[in-house]
N, C-alpha and C. Protein backbone atom coordinates (compact mmCIF):
# COMPACT_ATOMS: atom_id res chain seq x y z
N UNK A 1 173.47 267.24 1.98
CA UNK A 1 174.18 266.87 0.76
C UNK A 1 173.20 266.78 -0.41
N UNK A 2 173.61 267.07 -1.49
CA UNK A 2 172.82 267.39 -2.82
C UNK A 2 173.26 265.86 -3.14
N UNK A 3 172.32 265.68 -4.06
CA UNK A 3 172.07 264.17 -5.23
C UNK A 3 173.92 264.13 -6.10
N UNK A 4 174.17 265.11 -6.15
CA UNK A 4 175.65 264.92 -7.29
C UNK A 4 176.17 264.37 -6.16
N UNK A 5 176.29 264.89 -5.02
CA UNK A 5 177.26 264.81 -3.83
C UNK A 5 177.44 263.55 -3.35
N UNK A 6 176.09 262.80 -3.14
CA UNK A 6 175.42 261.41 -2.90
C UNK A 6 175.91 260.14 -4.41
N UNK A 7 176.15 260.97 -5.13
CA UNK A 7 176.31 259.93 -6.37
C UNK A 7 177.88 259.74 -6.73
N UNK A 8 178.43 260.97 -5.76
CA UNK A 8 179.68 260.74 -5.89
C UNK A 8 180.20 259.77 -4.89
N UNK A 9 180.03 259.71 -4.05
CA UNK A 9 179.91 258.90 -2.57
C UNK A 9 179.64 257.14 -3.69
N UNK A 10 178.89 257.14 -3.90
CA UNK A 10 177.94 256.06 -4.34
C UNK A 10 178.72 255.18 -4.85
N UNK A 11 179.11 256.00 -6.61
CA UNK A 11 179.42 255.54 -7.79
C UNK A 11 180.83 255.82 -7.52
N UNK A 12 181.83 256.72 -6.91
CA UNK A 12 183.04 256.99 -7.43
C UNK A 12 184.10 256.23 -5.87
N UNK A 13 183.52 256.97 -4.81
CA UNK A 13 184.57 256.76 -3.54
C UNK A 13 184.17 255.79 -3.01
N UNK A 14 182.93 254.93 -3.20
CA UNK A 14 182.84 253.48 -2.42
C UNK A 14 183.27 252.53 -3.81
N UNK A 15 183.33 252.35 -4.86
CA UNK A 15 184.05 251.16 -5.32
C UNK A 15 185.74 251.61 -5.57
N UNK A 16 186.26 252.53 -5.17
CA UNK A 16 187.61 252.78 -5.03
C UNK A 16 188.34 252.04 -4.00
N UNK A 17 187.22 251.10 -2.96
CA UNK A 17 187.98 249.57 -2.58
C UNK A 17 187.59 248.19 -3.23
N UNK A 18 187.45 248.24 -4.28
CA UNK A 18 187.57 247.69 -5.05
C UNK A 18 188.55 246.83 -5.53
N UNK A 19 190.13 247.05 -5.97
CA UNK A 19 190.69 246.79 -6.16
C UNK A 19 191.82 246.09 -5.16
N UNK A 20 191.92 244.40 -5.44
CA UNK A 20 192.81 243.44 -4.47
C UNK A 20 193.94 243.29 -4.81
N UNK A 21 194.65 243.97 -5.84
CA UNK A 21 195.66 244.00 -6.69
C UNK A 21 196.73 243.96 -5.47
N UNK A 22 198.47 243.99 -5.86
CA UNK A 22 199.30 244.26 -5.14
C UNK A 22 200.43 245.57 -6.09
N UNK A 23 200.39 245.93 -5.02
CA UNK A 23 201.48 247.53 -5.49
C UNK A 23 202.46 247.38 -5.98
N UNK A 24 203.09 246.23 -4.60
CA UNK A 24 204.51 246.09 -4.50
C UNK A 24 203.62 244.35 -4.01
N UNK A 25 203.60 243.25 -4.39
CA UNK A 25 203.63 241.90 -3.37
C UNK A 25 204.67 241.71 -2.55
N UNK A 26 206.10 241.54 -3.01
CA UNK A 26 207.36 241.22 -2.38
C UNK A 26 207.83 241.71 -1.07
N UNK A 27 206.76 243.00 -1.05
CA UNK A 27 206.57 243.88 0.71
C UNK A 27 205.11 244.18 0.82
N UNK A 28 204.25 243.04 0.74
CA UNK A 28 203.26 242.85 0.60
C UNK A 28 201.87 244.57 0.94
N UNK A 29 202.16 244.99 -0.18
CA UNK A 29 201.71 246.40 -0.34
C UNK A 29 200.34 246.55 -1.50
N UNK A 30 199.08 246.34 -0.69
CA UNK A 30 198.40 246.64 -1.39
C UNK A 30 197.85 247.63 -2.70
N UNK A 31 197.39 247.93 -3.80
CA UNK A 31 197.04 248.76 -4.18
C UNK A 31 196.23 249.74 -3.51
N UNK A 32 195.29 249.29 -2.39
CA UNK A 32 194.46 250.45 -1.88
C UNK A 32 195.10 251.64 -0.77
N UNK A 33 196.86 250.95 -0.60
CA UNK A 33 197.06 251.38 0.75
C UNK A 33 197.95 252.84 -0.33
N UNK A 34 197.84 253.16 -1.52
CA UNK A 34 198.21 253.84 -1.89
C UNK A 34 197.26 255.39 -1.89
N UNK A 35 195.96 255.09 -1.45
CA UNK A 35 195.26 256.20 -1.39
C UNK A 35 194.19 256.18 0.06
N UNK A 36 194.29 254.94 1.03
CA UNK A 36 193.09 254.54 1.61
C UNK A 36 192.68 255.66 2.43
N UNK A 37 193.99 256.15 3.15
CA UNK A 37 193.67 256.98 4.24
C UNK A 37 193.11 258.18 3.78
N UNK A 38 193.54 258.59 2.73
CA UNK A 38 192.61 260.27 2.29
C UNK A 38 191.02 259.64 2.03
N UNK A 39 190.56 258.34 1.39
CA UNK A 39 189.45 257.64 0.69
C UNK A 39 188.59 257.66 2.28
N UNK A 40 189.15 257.46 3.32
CA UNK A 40 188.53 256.94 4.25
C UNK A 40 188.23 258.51 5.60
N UNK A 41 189.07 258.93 5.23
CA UNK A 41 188.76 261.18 5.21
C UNK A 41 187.76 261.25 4.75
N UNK A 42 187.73 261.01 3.55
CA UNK A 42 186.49 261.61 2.62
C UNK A 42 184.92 260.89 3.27
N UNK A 43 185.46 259.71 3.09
CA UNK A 43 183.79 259.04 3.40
C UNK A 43 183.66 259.69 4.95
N UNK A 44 184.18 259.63 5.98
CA UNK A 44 184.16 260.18 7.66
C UNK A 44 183.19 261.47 7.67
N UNK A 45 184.17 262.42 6.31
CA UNK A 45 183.26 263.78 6.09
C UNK A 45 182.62 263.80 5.68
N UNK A 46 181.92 262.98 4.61
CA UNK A 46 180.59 262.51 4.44
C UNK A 46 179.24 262.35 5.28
N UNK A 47 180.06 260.91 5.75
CA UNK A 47 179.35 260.54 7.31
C UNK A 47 179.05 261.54 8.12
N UNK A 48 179.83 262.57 8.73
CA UNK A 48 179.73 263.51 9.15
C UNK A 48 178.44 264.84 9.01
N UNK A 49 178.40 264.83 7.24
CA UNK A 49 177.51 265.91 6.79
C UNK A 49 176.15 264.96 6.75
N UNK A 50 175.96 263.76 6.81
CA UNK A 50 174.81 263.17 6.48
C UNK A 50 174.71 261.41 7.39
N UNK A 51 174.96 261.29 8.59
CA UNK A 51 175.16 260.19 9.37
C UNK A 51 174.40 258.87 8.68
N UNK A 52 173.17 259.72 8.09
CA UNK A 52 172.24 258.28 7.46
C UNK A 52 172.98 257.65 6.63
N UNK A 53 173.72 257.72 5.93
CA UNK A 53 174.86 257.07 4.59
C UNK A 53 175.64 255.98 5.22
N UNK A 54 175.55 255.89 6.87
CA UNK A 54 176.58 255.42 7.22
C UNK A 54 176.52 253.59 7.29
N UNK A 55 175.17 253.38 7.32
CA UNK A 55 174.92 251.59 7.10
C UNK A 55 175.04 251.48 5.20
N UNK A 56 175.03 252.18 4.79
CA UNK A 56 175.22 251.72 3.09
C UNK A 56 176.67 252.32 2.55
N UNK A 57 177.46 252.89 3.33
CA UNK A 57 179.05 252.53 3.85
C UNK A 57 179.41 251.41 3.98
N UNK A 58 178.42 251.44 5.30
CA UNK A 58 179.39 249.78 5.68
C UNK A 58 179.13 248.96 4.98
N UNK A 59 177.77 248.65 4.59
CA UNK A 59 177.47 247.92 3.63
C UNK A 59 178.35 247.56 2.74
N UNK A 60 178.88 248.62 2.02
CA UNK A 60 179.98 248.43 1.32
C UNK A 60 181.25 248.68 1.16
N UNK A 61 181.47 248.73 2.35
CA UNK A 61 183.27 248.00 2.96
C UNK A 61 183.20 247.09 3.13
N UNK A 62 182.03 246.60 4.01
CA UNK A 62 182.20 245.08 4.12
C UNK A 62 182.03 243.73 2.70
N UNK A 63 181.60 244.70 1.50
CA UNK A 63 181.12 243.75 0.40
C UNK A 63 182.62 243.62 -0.21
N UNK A 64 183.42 244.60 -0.37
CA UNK A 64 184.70 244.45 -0.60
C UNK A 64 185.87 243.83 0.26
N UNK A 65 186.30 242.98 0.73
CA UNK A 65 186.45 242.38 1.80
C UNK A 65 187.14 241.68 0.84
N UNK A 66 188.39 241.02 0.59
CA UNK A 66 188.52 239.92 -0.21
C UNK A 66 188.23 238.44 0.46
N UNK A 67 188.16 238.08 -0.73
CA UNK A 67 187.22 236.90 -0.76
C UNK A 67 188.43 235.38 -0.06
N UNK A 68 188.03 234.25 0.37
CA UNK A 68 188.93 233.81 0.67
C UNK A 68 190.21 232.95 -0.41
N UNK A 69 189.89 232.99 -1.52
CA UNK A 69 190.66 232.62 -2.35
C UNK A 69 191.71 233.73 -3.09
N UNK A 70 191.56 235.02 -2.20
CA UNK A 70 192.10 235.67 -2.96
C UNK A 70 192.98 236.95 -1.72
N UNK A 71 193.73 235.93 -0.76
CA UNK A 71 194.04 236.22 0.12
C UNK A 71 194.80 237.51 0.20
N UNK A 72 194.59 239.07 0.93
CA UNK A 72 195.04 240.25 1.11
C UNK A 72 195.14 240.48 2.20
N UNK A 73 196.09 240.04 3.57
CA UNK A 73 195.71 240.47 4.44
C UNK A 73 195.64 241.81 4.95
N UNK A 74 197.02 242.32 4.54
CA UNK A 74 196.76 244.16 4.86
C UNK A 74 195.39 244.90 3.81
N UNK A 75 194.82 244.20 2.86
CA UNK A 75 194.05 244.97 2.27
C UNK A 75 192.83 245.09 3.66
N UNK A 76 192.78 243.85 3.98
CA UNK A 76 191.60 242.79 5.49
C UNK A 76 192.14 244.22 6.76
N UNK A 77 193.07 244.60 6.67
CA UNK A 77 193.54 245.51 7.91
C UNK A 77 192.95 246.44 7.68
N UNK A 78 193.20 247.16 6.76
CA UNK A 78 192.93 248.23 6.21
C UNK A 78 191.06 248.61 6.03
N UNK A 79 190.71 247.63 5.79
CA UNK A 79 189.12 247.79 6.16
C UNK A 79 188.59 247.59 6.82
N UNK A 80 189.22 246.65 8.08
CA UNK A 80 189.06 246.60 9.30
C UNK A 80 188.83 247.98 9.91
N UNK A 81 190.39 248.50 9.81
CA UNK A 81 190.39 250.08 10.24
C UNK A 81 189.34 251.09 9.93
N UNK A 82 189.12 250.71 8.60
CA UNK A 82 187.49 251.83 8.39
C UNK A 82 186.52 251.63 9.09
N UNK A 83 186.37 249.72 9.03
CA UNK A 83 184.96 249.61 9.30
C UNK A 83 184.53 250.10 11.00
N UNK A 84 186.17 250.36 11.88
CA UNK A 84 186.20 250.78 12.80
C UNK A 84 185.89 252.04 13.02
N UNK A 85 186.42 252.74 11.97
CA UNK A 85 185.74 254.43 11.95
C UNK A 85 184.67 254.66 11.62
N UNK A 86 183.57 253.85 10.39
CA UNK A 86 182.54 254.16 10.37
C UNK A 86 181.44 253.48 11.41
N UNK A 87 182.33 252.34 12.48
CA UNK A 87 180.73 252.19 13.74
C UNK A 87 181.47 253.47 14.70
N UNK A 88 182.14 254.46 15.30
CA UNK A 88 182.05 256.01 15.56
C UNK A 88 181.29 256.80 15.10
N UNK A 89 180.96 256.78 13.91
CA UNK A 89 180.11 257.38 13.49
C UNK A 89 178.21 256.99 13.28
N UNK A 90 178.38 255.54 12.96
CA UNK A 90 176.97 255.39 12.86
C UNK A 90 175.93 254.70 13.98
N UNK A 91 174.99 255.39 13.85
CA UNK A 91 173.66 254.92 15.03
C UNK A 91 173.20 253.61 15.51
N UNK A 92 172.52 253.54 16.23
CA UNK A 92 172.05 251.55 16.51
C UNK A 92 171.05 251.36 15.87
N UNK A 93 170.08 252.19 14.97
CA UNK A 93 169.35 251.76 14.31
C UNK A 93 170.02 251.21 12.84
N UNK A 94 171.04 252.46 11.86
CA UNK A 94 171.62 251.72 10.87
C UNK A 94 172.63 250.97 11.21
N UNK A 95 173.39 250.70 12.28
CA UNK A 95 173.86 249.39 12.57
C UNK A 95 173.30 248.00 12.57
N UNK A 96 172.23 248.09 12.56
CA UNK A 96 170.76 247.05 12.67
C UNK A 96 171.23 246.23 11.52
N UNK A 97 170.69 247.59 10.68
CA UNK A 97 170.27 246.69 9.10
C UNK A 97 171.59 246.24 8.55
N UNK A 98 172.76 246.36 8.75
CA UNK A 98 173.88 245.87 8.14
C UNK A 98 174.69 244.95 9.61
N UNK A 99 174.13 244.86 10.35
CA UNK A 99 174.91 243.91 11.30
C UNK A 99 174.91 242.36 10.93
N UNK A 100 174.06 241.72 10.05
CA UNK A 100 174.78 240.07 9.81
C UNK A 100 175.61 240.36 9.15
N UNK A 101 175.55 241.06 8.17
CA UNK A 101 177.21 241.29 7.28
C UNK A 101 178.16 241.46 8.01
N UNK A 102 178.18 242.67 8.44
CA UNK A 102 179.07 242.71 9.31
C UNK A 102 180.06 241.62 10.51
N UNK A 103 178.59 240.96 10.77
CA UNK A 103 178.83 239.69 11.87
C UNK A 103 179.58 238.62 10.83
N UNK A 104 179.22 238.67 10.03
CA UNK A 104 179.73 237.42 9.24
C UNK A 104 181.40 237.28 8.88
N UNK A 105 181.69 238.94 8.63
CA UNK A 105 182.79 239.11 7.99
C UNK A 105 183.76 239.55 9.95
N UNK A 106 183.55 239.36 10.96
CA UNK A 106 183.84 239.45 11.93
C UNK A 106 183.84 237.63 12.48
N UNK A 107 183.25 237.21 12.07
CA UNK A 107 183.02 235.34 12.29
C UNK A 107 184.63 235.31 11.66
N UNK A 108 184.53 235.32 10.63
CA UNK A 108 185.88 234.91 9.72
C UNK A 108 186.71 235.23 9.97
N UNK A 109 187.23 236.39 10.29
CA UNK A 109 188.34 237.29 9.88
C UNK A 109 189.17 236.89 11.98
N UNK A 110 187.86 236.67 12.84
CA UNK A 110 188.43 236.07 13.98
C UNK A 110 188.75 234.51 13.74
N UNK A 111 188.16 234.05 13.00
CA UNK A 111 188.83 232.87 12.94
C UNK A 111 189.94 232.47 12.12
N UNK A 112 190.48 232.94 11.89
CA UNK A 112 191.74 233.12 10.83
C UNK A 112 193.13 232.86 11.71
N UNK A 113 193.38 232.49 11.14
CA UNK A 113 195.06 231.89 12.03
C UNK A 113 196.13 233.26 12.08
N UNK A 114 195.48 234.17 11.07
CA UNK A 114 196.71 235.49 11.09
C UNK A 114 196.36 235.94 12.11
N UNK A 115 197.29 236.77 12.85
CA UNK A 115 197.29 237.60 13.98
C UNK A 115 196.76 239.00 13.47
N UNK A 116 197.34 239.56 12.71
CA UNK A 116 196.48 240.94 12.18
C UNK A 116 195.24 241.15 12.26
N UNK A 117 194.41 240.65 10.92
CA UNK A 117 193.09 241.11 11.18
C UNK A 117 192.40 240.47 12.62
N UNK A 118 193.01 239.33 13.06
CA UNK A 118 192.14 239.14 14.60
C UNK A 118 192.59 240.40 15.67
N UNK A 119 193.60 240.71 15.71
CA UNK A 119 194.13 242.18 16.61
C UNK A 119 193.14 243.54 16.52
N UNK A 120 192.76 243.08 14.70
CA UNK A 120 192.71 244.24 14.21
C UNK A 120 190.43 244.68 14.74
N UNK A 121 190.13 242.87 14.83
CA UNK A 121 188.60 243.17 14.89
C UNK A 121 188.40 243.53 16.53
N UNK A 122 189.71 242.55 17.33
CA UNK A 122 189.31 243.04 18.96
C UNK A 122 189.93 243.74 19.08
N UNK A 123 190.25 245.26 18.41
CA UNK A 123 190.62 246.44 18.61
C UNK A 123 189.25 247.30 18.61
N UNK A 124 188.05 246.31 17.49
CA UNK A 124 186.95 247.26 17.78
C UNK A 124 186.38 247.54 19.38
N UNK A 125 186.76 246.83 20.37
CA UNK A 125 186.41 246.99 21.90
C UNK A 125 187.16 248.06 22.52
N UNK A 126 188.02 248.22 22.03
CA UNK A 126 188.82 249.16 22.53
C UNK A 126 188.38 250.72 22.51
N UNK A 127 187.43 250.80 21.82
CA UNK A 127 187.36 252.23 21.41
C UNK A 127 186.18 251.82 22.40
N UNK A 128 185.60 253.15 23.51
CA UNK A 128 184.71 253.02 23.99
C UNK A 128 183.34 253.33 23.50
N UNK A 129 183.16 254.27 22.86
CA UNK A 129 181.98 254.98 21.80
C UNK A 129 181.33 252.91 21.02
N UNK A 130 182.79 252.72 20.19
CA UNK A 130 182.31 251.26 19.46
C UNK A 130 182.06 249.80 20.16
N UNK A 131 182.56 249.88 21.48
CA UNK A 131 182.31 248.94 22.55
C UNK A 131 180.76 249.12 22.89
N UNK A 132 180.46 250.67 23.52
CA UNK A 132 178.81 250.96 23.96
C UNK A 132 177.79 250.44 23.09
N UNK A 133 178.59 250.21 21.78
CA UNK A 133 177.55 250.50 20.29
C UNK A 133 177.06 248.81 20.28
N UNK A 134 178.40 247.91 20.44
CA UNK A 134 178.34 246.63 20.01
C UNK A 134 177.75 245.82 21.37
N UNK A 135 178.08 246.59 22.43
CA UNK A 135 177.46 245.96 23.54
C UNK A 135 175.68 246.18 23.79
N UNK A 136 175.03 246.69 22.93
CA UNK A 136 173.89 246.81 22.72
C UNK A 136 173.07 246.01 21.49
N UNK A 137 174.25 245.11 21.08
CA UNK A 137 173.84 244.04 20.43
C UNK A 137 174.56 242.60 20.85
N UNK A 138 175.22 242.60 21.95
CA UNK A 138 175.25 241.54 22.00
C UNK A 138 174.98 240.32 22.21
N UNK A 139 173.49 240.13 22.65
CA UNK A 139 172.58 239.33 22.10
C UNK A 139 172.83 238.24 21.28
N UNK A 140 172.54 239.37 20.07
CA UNK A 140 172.95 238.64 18.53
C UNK A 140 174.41 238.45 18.35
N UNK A 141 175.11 238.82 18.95
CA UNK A 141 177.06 238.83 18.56
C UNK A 141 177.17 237.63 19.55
N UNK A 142 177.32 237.13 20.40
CA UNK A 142 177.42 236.44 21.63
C UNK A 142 177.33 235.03 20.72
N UNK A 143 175.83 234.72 20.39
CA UNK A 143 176.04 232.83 19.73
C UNK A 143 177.14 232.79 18.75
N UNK A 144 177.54 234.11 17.77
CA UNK A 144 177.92 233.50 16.68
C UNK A 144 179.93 234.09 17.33
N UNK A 145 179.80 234.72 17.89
CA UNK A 145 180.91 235.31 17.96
C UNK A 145 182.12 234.21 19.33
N UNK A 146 181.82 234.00 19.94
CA UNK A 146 181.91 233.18 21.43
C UNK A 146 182.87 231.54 20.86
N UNK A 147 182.16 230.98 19.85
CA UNK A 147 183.11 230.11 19.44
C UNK A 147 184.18 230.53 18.59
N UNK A 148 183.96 231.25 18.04
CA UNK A 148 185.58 231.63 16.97
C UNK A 148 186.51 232.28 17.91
N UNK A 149 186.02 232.75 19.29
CA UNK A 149 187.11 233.42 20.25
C UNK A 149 187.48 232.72 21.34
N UNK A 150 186.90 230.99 21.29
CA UNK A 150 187.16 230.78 22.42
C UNK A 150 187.71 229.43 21.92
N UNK A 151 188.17 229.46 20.40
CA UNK A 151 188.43 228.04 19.78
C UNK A 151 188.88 226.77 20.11
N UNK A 152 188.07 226.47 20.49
CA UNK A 152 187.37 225.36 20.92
C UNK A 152 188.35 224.93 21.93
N UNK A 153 188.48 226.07 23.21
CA UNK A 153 189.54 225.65 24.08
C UNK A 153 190.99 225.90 23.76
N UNK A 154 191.76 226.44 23.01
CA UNK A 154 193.15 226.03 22.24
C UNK A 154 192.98 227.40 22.29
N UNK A 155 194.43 227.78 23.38
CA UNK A 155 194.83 229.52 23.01
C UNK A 155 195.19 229.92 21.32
N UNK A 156 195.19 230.99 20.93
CA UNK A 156 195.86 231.35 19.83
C UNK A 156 197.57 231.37 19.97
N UNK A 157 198.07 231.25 19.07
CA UNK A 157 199.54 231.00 19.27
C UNK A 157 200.01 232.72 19.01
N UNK A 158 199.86 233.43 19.73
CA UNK A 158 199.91 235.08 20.11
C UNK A 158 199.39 235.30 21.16
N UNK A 159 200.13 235.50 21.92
CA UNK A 159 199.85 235.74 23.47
C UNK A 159 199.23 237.25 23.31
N UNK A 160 199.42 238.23 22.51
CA UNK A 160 198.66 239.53 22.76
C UNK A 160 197.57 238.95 22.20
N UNK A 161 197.05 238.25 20.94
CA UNK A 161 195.33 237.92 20.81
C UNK A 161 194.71 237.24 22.09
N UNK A 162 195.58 236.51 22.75
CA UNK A 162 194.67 235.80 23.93
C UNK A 162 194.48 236.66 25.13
N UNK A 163 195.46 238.19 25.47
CA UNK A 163 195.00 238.89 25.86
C UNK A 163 193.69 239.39 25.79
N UNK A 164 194.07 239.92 24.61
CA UNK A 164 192.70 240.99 23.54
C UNK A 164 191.31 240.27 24.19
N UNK A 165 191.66 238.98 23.51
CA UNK A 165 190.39 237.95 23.75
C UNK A 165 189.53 237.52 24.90
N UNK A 166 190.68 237.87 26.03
CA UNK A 166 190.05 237.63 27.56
C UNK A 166 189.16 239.31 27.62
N UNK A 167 189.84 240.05 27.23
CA UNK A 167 189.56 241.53 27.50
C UNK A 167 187.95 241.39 26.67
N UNK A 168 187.64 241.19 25.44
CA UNK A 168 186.77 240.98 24.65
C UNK A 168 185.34 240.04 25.50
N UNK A 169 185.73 239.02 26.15
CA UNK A 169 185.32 238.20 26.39
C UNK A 169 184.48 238.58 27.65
N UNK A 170 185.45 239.40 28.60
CA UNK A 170 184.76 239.72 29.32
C UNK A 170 183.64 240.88 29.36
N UNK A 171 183.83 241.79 28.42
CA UNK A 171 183.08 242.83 27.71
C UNK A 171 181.91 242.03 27.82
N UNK A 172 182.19 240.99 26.53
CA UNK A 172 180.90 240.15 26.10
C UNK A 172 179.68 240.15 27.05
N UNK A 173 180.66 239.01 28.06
CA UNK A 173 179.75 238.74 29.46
C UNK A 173 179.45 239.62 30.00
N UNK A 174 179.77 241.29 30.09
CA UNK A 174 179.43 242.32 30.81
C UNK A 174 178.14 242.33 30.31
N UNK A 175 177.90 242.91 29.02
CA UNK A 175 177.14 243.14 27.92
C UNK A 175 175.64 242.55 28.13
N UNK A 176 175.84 240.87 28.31
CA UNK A 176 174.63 240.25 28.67
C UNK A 176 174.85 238.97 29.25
N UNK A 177 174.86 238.93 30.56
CA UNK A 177 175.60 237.71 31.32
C UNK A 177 174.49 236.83 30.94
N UNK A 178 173.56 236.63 30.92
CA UNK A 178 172.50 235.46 30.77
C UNK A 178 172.77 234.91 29.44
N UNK A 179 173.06 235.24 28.51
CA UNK A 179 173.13 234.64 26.98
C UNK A 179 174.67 234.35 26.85
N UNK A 180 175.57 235.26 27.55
CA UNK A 180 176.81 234.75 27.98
C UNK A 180 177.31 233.30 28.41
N UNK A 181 176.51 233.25 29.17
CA UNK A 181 176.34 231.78 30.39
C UNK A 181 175.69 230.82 29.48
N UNK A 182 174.58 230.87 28.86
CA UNK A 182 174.31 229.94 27.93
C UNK A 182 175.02 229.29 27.21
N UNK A 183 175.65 230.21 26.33
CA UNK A 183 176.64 229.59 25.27
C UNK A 183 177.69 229.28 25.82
N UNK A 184 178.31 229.69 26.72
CA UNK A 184 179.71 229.04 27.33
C UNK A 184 179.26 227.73 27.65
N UNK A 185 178.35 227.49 28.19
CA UNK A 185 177.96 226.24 28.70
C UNK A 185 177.37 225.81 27.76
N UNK A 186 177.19 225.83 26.72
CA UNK A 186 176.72 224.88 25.45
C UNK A 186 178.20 224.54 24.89
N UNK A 187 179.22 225.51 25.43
CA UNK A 187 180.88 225.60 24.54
C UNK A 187 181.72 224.29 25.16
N UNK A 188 181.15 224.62 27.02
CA UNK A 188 182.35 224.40 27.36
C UNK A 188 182.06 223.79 28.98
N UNK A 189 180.49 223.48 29.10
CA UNK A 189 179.75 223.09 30.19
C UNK A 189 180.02 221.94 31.09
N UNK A 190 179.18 221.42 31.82
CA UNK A 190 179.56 220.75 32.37
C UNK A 190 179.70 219.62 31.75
N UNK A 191 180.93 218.82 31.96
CA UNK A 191 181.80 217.66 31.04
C UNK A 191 182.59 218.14 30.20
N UNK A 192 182.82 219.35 29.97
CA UNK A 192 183.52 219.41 29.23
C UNK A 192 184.89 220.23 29.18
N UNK A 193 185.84 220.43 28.34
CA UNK A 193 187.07 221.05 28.44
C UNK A 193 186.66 221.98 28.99
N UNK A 194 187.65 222.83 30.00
CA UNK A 194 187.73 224.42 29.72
C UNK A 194 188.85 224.79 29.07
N UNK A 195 188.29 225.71 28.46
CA UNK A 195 189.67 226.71 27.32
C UNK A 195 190.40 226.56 28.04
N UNK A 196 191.68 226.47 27.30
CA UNK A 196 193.18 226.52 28.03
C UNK A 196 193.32 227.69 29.01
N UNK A 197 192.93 228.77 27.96
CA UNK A 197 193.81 229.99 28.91
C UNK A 197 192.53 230.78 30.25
N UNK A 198 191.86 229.88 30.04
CA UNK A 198 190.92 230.25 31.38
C UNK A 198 191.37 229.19 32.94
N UNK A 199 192.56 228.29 32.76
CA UNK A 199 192.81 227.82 33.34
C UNK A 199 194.32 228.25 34.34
């Protein structure tokens, strides 16, 4: 890719999620969902012609994220869904440099009482390519991730997230049973509750 090509990427098709506006609110219809899926074509074929672009992507999907005072949940779906297409595409080294962001905006968005975006982040396990990717960090995903999915004992009131979540969970522990075992037992050790739905 040439420098115009790169500046178009840059300056034009990554702040085109930008906007938290509503289309329609009353059928709660974002402004972005009016163009996302061609927006999210484009960046893929990007990614595609030049894989390195793909942590300063995420970078900035995840910076657009609305904020919590400015609640969007389908906008939260909808970049969920990208941020799912661009770890298919990108490596474990630029996954590196943008993984606390990432982790951070995955902390939240599981701890959220909506059912959507939590469906929508333990859908990233589902894909096997993005499972291999995340299970090579879970290490670092495991301390921070383990309490927002296992809240604090108390199923989610959605029996498909507490599915998802056992499914997730056990990934986890696949991933790295020793740091697994730690934190459960710092969660949930001896004396203490076990999660409901492990019972």
């Amino acid at each position: 890719l040439g420098p115009v090509q790169k500046r178009l990427l840059i300056e034009v098709l990554l702040p085109l999620h930008k906007p938290n506006d509503w289309l329609q609110w009353d059928r709660q219809t974002p402004m972005i969902s009016m163009y996302h899926k061609e927006l999210v074509h484009c960046i893929i074929l990007y990614l595609e012609k030049e894989p390195e672009l793909a942590a300063r992507c995420l970078e900035a999907v995840c910076g657009y994220f609305p904020q919590l005072h400015e609640s969007n949940t389908p906008k939260e779906v909808l970049l969920i869904h990208e941020v799912a297409e661009i770890l298919k595409v990108i490596d474990e080294d630029s996954l590196e440099s943008v993984l606390p962001s990432l982790r951070r905006h995955m902390e939240r968005l599981l701890a959220s009482h909506n059912a959507q975006p939590v469906q929508s982040i333990l859908q990233f396990w589902k894909d096997e390519r993005v499972a291999k990717l995340l299970a090579s960090f879970a290490e670092q995903l495991i301390p921070s991730l383990l309490p927002v999915l296992l809240r604090g004992g108390e199923p989610f009131w959605n029996p498909t997230v507490n599915r998802m979540t056992s499914l997730v969970l056990e990934k986890l522990e696949e991933a790295c049973p020793e740091v697994f075992a730690e934190h459960a037992e710092t969660l949930w050790g001896p004396g203490k509750q076990i999660p409901a739905f492990q019972v």
